[in-house]
PDB file of N, CA and C in Angstrom:
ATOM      1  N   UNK A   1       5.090 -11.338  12.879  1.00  0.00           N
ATOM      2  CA  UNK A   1       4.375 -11.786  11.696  1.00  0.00           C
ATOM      3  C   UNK A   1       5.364 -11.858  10.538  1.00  0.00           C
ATOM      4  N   UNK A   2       5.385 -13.033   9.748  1.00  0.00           N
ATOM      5  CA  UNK A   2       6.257 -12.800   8.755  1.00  0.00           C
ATOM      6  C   UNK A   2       5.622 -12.444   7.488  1.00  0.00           C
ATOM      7  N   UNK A   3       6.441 -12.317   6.237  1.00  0.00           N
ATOM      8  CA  UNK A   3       5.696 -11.194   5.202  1.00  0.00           C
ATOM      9  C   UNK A   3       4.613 -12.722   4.672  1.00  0.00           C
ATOM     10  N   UNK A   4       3.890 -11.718   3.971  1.00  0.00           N
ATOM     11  CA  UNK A   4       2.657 -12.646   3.420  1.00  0.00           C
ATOM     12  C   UNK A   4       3.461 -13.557   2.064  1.00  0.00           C
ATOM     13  N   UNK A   5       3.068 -14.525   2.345  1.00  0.00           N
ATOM     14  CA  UNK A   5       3.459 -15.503   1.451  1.00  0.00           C
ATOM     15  C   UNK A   5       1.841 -15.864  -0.050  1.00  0.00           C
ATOM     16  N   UNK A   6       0.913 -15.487   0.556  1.00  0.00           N
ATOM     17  CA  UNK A   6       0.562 -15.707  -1.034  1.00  0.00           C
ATOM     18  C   UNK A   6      -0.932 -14.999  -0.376  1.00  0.00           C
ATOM     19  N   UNK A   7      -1.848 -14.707  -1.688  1.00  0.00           N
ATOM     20  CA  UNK A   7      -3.377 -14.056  -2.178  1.00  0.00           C
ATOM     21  C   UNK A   7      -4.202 -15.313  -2.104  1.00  0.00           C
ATOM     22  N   UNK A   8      -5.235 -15.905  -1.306  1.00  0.00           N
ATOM     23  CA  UNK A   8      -5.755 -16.796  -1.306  1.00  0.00           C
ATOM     24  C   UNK A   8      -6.974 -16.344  -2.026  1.00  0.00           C
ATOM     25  N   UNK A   9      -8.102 -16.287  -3.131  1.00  0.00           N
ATOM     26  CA  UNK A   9      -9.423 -16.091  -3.834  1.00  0.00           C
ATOM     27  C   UNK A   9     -10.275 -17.094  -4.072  1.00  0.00           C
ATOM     28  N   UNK A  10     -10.115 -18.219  -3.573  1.00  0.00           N
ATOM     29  CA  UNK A  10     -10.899 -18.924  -3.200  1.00  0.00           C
ATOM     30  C   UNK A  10     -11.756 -18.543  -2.306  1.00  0.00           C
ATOM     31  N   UNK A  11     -13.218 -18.826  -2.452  1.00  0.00           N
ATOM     32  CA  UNK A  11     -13.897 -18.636  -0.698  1.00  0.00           C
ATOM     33  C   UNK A  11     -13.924 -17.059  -0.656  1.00  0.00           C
ATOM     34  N   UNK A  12     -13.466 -17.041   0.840  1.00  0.00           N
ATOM     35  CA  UNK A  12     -13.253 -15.487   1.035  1.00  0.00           C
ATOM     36  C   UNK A  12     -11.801 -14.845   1.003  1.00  0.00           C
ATOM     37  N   UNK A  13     -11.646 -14.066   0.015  1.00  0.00           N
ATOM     38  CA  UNK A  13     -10.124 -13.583  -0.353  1.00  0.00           C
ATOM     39  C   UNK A  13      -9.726 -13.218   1.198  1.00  0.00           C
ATOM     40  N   UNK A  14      -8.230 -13.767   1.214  1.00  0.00           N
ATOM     41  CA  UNK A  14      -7.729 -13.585   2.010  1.00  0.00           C
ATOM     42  C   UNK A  14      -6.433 -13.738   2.187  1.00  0.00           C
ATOM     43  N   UNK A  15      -5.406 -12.797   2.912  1.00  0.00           N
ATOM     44  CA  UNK A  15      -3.969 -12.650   2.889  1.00  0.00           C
ATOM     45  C   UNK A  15      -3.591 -13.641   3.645  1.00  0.00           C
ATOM     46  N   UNK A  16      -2.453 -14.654   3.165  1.00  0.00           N
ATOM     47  CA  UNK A  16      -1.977 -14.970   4.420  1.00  0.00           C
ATOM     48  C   UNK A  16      -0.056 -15.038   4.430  1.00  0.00           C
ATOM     49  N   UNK A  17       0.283 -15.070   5.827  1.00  0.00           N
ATOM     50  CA  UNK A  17       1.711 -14.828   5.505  1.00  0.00           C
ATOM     51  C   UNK A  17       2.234 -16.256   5.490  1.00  0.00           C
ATOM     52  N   UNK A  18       4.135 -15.885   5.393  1.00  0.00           N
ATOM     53  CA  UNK A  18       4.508 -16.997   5.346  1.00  0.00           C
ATOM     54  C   UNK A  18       4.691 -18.683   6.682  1.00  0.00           C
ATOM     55  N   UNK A  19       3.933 -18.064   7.905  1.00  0.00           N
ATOM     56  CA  UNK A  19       3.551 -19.071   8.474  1.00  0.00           C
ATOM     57  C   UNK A  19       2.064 -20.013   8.234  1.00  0.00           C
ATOM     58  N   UNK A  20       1.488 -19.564   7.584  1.00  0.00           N
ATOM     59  CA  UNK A  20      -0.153 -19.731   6.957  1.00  0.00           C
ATOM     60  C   UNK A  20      -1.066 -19.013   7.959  1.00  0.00           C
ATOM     61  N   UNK A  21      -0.492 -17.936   8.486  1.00  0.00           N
ATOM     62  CA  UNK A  21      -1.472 -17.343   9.111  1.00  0.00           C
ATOM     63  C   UNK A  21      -2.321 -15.930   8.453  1.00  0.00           C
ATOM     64  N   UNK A  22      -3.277 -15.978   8.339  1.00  0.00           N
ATOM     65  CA  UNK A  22      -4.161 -14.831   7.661  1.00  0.00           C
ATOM     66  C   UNK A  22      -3.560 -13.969   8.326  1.00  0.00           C
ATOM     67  N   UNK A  23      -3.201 -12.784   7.127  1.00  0.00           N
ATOM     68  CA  UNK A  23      -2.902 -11.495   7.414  1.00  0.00           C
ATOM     69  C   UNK A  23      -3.980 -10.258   7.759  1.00  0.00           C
ATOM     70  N   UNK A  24      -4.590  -9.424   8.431  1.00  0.00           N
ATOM     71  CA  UNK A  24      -5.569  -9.211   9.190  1.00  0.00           C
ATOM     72  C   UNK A  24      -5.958  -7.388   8.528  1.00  0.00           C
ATOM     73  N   UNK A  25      -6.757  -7.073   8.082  1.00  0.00           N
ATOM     74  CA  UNK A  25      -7.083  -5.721   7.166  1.00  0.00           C
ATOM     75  C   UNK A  25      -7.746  -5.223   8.123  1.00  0.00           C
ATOM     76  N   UNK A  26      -7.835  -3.763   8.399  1.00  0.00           N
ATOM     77  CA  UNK A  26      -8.551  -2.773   9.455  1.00  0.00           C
ATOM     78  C   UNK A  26     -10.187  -3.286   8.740  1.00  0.00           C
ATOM     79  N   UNK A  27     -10.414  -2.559   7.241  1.00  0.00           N
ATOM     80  CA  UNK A  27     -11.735  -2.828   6.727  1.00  0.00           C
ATOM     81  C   UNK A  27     -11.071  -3.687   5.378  1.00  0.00           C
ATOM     82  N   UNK A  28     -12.684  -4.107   4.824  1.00  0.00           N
ATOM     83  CA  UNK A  28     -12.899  -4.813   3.654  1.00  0.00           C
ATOM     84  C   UNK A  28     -12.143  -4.333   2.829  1.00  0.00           C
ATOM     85  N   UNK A  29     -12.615  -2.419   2.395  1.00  0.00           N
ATOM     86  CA  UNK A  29     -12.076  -2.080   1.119  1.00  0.00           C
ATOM     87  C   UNK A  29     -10.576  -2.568   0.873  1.00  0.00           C
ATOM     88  N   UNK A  30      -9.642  -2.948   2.070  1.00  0.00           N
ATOM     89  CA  UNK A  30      -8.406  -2.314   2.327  1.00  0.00           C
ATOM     90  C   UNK A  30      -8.121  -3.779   1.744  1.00  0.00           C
ATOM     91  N   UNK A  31      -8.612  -4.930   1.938  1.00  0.00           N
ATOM     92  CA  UNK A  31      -8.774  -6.501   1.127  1.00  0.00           C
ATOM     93  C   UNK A  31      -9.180  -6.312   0.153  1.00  0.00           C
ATOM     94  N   UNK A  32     -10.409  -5.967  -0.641  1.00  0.00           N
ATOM     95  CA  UNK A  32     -10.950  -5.490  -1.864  1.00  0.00           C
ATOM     96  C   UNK A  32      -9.839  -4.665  -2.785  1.00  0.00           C
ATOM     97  N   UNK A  33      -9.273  -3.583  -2.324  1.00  0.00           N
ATOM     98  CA  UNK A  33      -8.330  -3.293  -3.231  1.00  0.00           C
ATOM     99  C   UNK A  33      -7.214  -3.670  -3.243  1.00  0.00           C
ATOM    100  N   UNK A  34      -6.685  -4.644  -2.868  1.00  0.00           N
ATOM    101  CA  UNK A  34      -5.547  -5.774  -2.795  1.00  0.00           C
ATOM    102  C   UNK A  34      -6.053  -6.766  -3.622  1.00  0.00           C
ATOM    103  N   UNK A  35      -6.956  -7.169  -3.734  1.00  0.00           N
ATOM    104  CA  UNK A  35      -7.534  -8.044  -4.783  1.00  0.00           C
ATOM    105  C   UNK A  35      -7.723  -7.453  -6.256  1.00  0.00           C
ATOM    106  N   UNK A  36      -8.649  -6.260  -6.219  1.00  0.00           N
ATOM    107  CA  UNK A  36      -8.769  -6.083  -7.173  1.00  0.00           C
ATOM    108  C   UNK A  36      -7.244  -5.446  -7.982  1.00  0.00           C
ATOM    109  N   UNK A  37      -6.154  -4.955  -7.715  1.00  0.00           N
ATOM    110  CA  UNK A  37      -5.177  -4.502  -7.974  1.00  0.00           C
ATOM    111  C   UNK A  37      -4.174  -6.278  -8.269  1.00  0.00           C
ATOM    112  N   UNK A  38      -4.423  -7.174  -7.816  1.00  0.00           N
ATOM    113  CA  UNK A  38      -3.488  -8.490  -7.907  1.00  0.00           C
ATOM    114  C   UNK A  38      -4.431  -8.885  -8.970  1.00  0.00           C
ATOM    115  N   UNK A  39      -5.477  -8.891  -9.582  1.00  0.00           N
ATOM    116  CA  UNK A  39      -6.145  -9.352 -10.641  1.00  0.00           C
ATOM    117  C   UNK A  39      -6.307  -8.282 -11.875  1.00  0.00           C
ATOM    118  N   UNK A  40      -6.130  -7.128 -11.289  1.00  0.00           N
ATOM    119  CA  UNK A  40      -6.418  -6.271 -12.637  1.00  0.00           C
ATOM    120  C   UNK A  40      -5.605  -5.542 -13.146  1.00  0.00           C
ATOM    121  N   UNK A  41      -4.134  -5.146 -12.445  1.00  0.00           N
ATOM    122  CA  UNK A  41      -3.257  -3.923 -12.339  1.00  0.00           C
ATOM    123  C   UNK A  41      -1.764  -4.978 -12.361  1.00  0.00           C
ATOM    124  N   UNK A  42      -2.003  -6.572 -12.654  1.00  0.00           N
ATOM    125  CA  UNK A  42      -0.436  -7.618 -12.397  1.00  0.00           C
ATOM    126  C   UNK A  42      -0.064  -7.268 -13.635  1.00  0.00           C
ATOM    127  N   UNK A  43      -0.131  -6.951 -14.468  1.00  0.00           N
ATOM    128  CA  UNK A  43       0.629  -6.644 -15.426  1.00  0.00           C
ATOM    129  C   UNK A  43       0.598  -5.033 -16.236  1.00  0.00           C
ATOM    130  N   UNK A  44      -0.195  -4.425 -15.786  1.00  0.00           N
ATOM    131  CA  UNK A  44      -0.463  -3.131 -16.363  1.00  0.00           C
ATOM    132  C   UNK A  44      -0.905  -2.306 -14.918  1.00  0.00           C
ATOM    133  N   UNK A  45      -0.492  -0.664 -15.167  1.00  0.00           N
ATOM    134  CA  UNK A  45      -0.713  -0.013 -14.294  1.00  0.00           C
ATOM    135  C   UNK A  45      -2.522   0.709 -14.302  1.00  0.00           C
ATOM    136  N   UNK A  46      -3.203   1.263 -12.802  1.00  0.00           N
ATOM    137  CA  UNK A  46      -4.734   1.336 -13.040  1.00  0.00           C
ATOM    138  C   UNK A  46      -4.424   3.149 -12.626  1.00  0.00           C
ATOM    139  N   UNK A  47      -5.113   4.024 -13.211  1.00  0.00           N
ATOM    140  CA  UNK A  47      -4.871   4.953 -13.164  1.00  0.00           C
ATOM    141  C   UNK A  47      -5.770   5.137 -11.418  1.00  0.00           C
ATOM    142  N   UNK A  48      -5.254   6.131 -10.851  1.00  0.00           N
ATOM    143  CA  UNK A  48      -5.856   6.537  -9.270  1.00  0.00           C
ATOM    144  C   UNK A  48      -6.995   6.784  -9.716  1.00  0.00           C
ATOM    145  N   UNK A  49      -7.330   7.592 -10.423  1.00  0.00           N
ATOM    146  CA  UNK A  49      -8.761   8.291 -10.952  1.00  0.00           C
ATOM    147  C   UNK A  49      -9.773   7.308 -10.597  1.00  0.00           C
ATOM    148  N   UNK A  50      -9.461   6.143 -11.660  1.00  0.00           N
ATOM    149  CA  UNK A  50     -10.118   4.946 -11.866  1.00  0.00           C
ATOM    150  C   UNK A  50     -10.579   4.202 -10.221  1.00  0.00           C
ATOM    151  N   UNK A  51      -9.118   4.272  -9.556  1.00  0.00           N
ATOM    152  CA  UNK A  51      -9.126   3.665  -8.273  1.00  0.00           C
ATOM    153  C   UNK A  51     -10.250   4.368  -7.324  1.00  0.00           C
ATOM    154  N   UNK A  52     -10.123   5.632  -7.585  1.00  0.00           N
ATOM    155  CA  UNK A  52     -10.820   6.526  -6.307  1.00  0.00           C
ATOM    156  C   UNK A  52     -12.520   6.481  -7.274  1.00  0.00           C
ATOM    157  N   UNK A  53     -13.202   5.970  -8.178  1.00  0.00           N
ATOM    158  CA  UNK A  53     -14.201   6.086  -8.811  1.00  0.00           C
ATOM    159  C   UNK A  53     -14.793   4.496  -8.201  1.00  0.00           C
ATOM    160  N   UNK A  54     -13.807   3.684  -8.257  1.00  0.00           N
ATOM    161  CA  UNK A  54     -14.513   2.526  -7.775  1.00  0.00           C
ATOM    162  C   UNK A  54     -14.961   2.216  -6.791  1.00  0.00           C
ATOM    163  N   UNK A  55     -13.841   2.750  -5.940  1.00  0.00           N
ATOM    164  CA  UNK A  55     -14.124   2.439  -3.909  1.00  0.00           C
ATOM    165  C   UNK A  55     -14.087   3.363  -3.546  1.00  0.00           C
ATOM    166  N   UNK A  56     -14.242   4.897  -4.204  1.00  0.00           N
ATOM    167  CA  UNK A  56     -14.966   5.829  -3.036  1.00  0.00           C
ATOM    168  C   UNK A  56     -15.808   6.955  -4.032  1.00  0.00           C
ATOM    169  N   UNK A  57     -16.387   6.416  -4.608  1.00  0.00           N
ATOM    170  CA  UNK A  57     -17.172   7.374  -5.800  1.00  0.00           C
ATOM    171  C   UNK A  57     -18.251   8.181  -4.989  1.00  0.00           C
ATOM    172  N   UNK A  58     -18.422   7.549  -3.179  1.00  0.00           N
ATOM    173  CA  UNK A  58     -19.569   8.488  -2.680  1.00  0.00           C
ATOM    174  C   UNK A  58     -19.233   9.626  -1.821  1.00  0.00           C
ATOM    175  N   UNK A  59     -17.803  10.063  -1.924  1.00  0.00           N
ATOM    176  CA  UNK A  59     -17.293  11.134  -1.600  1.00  0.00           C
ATOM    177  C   UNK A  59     -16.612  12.477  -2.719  1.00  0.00           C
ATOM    178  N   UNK A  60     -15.872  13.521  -1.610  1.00  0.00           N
ATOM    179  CA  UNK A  60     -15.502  14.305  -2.731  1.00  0.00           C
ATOM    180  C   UNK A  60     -14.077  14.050  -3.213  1.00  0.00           C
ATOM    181  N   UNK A  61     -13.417  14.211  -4.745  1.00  0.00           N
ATOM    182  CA  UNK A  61     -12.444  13.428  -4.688  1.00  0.00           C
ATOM    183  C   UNK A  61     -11.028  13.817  -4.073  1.00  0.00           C
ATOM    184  N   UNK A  62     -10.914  14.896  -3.552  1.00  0.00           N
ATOM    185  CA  UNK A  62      -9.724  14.888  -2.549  1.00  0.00           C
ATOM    186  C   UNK A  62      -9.847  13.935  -1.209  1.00  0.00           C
ATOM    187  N   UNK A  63     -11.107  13.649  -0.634  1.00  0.00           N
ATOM    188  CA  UNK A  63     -11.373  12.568   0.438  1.00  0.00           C
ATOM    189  C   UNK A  63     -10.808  11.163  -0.278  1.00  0.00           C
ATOM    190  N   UNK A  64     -11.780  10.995  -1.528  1.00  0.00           N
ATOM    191  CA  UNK A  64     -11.225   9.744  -2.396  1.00  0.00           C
ATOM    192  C   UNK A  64      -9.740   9.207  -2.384  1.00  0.00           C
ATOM    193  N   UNK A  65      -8.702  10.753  -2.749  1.00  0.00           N
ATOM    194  CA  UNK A  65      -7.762  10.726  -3.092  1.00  0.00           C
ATOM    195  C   UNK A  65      -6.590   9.803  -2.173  1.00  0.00           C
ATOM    196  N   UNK A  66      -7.280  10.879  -0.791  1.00  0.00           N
ATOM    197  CA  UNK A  66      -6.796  10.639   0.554  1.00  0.00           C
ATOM    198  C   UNK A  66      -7.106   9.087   1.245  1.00  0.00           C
ATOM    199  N   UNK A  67      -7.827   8.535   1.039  1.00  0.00           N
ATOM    200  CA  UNK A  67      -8.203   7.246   1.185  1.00  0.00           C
ATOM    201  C   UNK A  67      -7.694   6.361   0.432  1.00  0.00           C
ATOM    202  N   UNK A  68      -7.627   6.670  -1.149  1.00  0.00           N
ATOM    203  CA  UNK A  68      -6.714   6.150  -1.888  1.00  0.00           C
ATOM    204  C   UNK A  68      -5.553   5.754  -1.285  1.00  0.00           C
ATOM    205  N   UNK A  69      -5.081   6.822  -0.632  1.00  0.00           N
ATOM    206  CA  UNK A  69      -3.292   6.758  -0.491  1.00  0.00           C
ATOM    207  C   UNK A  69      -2.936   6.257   0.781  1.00  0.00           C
ATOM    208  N   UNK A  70      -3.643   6.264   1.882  1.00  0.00           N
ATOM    209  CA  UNK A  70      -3.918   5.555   3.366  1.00  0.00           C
ATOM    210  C   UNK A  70      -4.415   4.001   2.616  1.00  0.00           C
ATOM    211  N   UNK A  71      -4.749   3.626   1.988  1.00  0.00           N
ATOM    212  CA  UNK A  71      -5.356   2.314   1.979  1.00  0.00           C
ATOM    213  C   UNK A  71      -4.174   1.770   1.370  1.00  0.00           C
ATOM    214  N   UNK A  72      -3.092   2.430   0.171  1.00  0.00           N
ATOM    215  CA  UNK A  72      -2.188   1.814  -0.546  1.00  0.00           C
ATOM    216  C   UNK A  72      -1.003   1.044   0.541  1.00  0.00           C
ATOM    217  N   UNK A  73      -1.080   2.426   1.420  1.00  0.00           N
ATOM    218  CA  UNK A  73       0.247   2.283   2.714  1.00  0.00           C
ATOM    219  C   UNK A  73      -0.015   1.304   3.624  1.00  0.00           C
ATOM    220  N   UNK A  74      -1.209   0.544   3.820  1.00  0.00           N
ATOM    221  CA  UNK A  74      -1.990  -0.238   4.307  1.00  0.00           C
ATOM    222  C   UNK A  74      -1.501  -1.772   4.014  1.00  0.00           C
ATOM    223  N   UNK A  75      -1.997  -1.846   2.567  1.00  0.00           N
ATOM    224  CA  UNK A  75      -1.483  -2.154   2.032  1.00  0.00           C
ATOM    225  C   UNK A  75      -0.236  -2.874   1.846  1.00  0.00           C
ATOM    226  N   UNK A  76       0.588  -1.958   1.524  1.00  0.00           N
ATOM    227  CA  UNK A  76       2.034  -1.426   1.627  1.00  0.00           C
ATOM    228  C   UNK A  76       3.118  -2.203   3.041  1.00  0.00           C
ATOM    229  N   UNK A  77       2.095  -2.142   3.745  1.00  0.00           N
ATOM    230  CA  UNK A  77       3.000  -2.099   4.773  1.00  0.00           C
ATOM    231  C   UNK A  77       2.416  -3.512   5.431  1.00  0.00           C
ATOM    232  N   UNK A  78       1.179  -4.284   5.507  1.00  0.00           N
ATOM    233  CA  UNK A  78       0.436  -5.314   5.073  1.00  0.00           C
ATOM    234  C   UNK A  78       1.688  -6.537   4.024  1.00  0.00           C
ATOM    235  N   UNK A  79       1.871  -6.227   2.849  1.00  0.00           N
ATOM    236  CA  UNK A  79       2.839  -6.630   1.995  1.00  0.00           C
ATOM    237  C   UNK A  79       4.461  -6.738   2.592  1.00  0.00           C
ATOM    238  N   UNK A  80       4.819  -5.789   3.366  1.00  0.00           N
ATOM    239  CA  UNK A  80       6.298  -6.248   3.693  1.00  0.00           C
ATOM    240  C   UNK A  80       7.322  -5.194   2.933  1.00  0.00           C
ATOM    241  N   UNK A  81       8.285  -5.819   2.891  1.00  0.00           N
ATOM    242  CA  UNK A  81       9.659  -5.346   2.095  1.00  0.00           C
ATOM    243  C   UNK A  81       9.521  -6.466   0.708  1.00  0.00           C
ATOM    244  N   UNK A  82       9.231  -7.408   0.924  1.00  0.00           N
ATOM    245  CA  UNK A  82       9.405  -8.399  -0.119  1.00  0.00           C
ATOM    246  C   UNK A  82       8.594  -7.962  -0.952  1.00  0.00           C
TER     247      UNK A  82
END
């Protein structure tokens, strides 16, 4: 797979790399906060707090925390070196 070449938000948000092939997320949130972080956090940083209140406000927040940081690496590793 090569690294993702662009954020598609048209339609249904979706990663795709640099062959145009959709890049593939375990769950939603793990797309959802790739979106919401490329629209809300491109020029300014979002505090975790904030992060773990939005997409996991129905747990306790060390679970939050922990999900937080598995979803970033997700993410993370989703994204490439580039």
């Amino acid at each position: 797979m090569g690294a993702p070449q662009y954020l598609s938000l048209f339609g249904s948000p979706e990663l795709r790399d640099s062959k145009d092939q959709p890049v593939r997320f375990r769950t939603r949130k793990q797309l959802a906060l790739l979106v919401y972080l490329a629209l809300e956090a491109r020029d300014r940083g979002v505090a975790r707090d904030l992060l773990i209140e939005l997409f996991w406000s129905e747990v306790p927040a060390e679970k939050g925390r922990h999900s937080l940081s598995q979803t970033l690496s997700v993410i993370r590793d989703k994204l490439g070196d580039e």
